[in-house]
PDB file of N, CA and C in Angstrom:
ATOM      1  N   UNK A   1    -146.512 134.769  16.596  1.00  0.00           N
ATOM      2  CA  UNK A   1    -145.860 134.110  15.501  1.00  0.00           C
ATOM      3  C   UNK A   1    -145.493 135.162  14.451  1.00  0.00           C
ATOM      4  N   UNK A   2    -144.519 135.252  14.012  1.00  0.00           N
ATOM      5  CA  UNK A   2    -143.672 136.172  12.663  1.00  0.00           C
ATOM      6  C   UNK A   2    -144.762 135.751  11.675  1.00  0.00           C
ATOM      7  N   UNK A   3    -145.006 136.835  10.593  1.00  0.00           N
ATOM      8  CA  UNK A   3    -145.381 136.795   9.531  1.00  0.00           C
ATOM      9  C   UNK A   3    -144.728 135.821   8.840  1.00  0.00           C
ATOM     10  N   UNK A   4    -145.352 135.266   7.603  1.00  0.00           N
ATOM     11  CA  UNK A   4    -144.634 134.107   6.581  1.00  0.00           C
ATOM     12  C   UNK A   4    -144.063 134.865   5.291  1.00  0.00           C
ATOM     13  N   UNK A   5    -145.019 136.204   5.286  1.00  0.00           N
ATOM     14  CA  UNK A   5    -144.816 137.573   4.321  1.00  0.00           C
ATOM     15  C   UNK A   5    -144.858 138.613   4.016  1.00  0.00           C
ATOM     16  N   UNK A   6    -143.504 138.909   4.003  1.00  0.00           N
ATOM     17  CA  UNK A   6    -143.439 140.400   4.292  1.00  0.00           C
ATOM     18  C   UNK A   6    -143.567 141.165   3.152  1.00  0.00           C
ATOM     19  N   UNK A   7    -144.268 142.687   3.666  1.00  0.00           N
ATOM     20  CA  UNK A   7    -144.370 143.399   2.119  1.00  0.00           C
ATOM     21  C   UNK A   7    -143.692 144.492   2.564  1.00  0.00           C
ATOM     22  N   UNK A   8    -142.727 145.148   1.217  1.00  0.00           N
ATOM     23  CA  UNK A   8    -142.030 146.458   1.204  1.00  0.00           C
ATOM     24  C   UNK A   8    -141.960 146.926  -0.130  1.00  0.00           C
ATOM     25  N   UNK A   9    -142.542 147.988  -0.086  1.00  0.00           N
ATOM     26  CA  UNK A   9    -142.955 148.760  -1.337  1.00  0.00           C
ATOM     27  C   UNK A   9    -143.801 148.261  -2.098  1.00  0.00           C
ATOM     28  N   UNK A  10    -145.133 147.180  -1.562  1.00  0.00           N
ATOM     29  CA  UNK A  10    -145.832 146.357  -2.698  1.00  0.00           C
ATOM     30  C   UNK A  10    -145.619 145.279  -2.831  1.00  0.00           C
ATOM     31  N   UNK A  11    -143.998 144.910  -2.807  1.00  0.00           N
ATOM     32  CA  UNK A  11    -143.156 143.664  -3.107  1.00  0.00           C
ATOM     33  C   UNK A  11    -143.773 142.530  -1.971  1.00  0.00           C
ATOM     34  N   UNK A  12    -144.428 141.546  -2.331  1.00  0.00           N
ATOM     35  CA  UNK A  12    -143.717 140.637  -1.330  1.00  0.00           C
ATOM     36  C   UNK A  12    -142.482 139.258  -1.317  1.00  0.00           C
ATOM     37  N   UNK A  13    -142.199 139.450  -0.038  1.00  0.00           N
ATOM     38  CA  UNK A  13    -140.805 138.567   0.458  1.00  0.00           C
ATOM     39  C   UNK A  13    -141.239 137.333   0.735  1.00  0.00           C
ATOM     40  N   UNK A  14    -140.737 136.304   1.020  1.00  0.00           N
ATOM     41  CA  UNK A  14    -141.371 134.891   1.380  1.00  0.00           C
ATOM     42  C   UNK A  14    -139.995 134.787   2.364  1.00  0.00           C
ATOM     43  N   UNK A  15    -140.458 134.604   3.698  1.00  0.00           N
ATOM     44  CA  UNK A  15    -138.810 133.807   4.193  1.00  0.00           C
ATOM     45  C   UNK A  15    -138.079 132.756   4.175  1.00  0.00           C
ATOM     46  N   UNK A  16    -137.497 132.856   4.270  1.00  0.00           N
ATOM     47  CA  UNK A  16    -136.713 131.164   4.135  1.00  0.00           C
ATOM     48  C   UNK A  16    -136.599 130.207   5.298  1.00  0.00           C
ATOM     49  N   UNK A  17    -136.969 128.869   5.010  1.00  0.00           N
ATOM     50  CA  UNK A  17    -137.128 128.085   5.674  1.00  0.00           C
ATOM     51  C   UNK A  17    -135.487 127.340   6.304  1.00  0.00           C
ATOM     52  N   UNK A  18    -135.596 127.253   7.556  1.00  0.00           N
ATOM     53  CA  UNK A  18    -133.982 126.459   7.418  1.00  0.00           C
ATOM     54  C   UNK A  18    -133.923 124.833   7.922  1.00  0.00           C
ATOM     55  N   UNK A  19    -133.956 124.119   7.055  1.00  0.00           N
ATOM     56  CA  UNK A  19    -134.051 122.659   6.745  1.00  0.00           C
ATOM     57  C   UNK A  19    -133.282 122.725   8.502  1.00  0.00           C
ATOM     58  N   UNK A  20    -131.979 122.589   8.265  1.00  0.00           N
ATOM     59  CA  UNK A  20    -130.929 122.150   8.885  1.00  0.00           C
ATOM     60  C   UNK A  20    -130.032 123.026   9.687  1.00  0.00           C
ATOM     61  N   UNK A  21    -129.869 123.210  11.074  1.00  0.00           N
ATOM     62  CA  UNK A  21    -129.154 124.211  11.594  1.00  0.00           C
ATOM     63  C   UNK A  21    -127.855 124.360  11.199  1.00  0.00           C
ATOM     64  N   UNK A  22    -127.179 125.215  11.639  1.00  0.00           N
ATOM     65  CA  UNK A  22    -125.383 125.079  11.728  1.00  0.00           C
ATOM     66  C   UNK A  22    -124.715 124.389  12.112  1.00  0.00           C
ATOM     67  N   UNK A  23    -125.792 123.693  13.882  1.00  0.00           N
ATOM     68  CA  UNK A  23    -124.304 122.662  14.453  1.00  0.00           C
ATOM     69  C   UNK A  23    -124.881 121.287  13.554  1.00  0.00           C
ATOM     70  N   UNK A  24    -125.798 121.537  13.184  1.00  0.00           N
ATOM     71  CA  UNK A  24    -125.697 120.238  12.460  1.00  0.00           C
ATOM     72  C   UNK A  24    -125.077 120.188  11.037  1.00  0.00           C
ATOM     73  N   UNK A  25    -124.831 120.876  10.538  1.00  0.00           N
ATOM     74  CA  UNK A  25    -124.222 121.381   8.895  1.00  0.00           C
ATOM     75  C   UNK A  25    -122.855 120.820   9.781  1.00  0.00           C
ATOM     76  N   UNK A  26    -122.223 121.428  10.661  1.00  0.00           N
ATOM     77  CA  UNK A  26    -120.882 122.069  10.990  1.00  0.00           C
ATOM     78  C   UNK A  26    -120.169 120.481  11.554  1.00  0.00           C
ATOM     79  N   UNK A  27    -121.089 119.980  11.880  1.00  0.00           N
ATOM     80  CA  UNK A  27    -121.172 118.442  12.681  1.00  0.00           C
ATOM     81  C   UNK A  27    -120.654 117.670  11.646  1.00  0.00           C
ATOM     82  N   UNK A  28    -121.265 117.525  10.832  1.00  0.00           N
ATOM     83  CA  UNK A  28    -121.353 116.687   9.415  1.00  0.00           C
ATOM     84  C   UNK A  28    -120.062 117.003   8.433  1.00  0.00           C
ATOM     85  N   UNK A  29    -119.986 118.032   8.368  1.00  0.00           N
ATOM     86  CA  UNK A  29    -118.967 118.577   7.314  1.00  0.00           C
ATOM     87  C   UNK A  29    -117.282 118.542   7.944  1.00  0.00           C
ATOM     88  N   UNK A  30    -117.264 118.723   9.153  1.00  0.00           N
ATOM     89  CA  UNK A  30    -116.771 118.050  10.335  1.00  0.00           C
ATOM     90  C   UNK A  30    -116.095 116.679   9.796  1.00  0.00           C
ATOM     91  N   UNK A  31    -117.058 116.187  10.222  1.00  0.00           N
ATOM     92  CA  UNK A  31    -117.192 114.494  10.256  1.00  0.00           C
ATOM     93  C   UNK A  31    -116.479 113.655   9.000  1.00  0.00           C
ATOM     94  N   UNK A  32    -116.655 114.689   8.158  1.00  0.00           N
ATOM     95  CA  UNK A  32    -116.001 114.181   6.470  1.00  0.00           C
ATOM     96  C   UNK A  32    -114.802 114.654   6.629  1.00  0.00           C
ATOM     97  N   UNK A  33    -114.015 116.569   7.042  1.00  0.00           N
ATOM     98  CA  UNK A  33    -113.021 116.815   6.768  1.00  0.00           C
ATOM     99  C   UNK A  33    -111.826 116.157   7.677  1.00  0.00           C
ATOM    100  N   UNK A  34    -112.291 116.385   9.166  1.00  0.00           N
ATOM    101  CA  UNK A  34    -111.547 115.759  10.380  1.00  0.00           C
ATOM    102  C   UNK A  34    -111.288 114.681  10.576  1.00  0.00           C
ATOM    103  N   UNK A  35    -112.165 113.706  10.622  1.00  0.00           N
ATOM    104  CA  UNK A  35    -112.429 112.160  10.904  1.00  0.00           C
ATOM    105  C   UNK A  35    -112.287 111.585   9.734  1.00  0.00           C
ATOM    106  N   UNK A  36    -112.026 112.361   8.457  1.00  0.00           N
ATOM    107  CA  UNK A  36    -111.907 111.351   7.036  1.00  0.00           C
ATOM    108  C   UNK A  36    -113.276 110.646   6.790  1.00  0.00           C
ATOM    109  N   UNK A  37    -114.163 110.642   7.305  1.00  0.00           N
ATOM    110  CA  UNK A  37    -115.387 109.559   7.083  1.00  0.00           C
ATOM    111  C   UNK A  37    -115.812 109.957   5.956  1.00  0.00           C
ATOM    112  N   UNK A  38    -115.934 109.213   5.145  1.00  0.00           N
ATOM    113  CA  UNK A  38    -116.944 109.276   3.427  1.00  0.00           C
ATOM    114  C   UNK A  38    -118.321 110.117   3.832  1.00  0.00           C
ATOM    115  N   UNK A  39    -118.589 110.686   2.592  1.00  0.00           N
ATOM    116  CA  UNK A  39    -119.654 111.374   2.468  1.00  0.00           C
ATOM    117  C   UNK A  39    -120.872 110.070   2.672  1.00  0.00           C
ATOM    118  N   UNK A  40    -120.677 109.004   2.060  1.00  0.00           N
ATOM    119  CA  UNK A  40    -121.659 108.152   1.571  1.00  0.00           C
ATOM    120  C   UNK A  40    -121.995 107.144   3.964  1.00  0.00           C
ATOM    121  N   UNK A  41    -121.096 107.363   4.405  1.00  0.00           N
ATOM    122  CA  UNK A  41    -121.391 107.074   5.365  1.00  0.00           C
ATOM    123  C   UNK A  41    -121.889 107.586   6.269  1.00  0.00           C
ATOM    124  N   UNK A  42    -121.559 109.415   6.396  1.00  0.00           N
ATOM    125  CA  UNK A  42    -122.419 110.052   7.349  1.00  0.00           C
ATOM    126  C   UNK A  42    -123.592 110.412   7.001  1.00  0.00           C
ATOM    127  N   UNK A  43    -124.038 110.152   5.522  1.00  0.00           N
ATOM    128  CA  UNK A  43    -125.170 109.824   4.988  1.00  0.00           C
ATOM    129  C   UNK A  43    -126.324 109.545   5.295  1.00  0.00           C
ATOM    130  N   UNK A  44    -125.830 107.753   5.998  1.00  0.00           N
ATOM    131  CA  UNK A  44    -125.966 106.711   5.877  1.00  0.00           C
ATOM    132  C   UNK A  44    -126.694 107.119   7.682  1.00  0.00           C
ATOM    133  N   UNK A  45    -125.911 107.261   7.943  1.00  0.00           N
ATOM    134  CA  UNK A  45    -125.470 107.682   9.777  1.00  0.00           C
ATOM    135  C   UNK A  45    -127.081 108.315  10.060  1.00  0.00           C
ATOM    136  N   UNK A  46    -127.126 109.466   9.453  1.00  0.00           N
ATOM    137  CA  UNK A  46    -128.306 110.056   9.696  1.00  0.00           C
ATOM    138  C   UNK A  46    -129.277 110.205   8.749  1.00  0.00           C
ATOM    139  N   UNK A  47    -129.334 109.547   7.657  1.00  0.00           N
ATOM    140  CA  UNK A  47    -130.601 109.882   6.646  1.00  0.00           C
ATOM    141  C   UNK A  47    -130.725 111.048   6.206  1.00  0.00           C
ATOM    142  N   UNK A  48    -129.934 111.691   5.302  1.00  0.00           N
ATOM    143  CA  UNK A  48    -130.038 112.954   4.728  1.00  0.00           C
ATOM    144  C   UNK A  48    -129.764 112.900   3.336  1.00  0.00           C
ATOM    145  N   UNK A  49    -129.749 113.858   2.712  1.00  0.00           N
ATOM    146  CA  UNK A  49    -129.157 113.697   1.401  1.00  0.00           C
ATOM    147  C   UNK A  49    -127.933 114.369   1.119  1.00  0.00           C
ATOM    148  N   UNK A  50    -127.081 113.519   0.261  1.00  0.00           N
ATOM    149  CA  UNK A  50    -125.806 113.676   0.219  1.00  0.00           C
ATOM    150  C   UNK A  50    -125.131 114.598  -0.754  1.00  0.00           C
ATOM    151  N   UNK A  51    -126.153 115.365  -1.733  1.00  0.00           N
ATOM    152  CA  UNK A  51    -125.892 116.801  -2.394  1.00  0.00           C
ATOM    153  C   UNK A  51    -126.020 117.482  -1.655  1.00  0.00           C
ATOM    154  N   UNK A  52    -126.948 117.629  -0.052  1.00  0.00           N
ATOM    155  CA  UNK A  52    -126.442 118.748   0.774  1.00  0.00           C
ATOM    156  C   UNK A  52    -125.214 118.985   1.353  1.00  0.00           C
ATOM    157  N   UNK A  53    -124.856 117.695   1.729  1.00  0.00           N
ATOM    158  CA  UNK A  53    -123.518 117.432   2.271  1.00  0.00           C
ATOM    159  C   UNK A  53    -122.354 118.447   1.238  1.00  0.00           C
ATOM    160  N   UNK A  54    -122.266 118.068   0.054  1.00  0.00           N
ATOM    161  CA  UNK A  54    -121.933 118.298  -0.506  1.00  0.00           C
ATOM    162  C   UNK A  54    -121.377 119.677  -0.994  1.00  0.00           C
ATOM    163  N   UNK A  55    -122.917 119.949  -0.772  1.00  0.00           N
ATOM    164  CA  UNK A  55    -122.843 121.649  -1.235  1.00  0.00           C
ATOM    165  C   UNK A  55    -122.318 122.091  -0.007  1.00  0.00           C
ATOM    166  N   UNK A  56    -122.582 121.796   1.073  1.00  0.00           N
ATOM    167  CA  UNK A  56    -122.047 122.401   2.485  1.00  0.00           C
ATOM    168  C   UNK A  56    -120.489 122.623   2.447  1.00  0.00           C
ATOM    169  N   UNK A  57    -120.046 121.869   2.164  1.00  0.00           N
ATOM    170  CA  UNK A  57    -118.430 121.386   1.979  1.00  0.00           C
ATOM    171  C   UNK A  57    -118.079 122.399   1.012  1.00  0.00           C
TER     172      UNK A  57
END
C-alpha cells in the first residue's frame, strides 16, 4: 500500500483523494452538454451533488 504521507525536505504532503473518476466526471458533463439534460436531473439520476457538476463544466 502507498504511503498516505509523503515527506520532502521535512515538509509533509498529504495526497489527494479522488472522490470521482474521469469517465464518470466526463459521463455526466457529457450528459448536460450533448444530450441537453439539466444539471438538476443527472443529479437526480445518480445522487451526487450538483456544485460538482458544476464546477466540472
Amino acid at each position: 500500500m502507498p504511503p498516505k504521507v509523503n515527506t520532502i525536505w521535512g515538509h509533509f504532503f498529504m495526497e489527494t483523494k479522488v472522490k470521482y473518476n474521469y469517465e464518470f466526471k466526463i459521463r455526466w458533463v457529457l450528459a448536460v452538454l450533448k444530450q441537453n439534460r439539466s444539471i438538476e436531473s443527472v443529479v437526480t439520476a445518480d445522487e451526487f451533488n450538483k456544485y460538482n457538476l458544476r464546477k466540472w463544466i
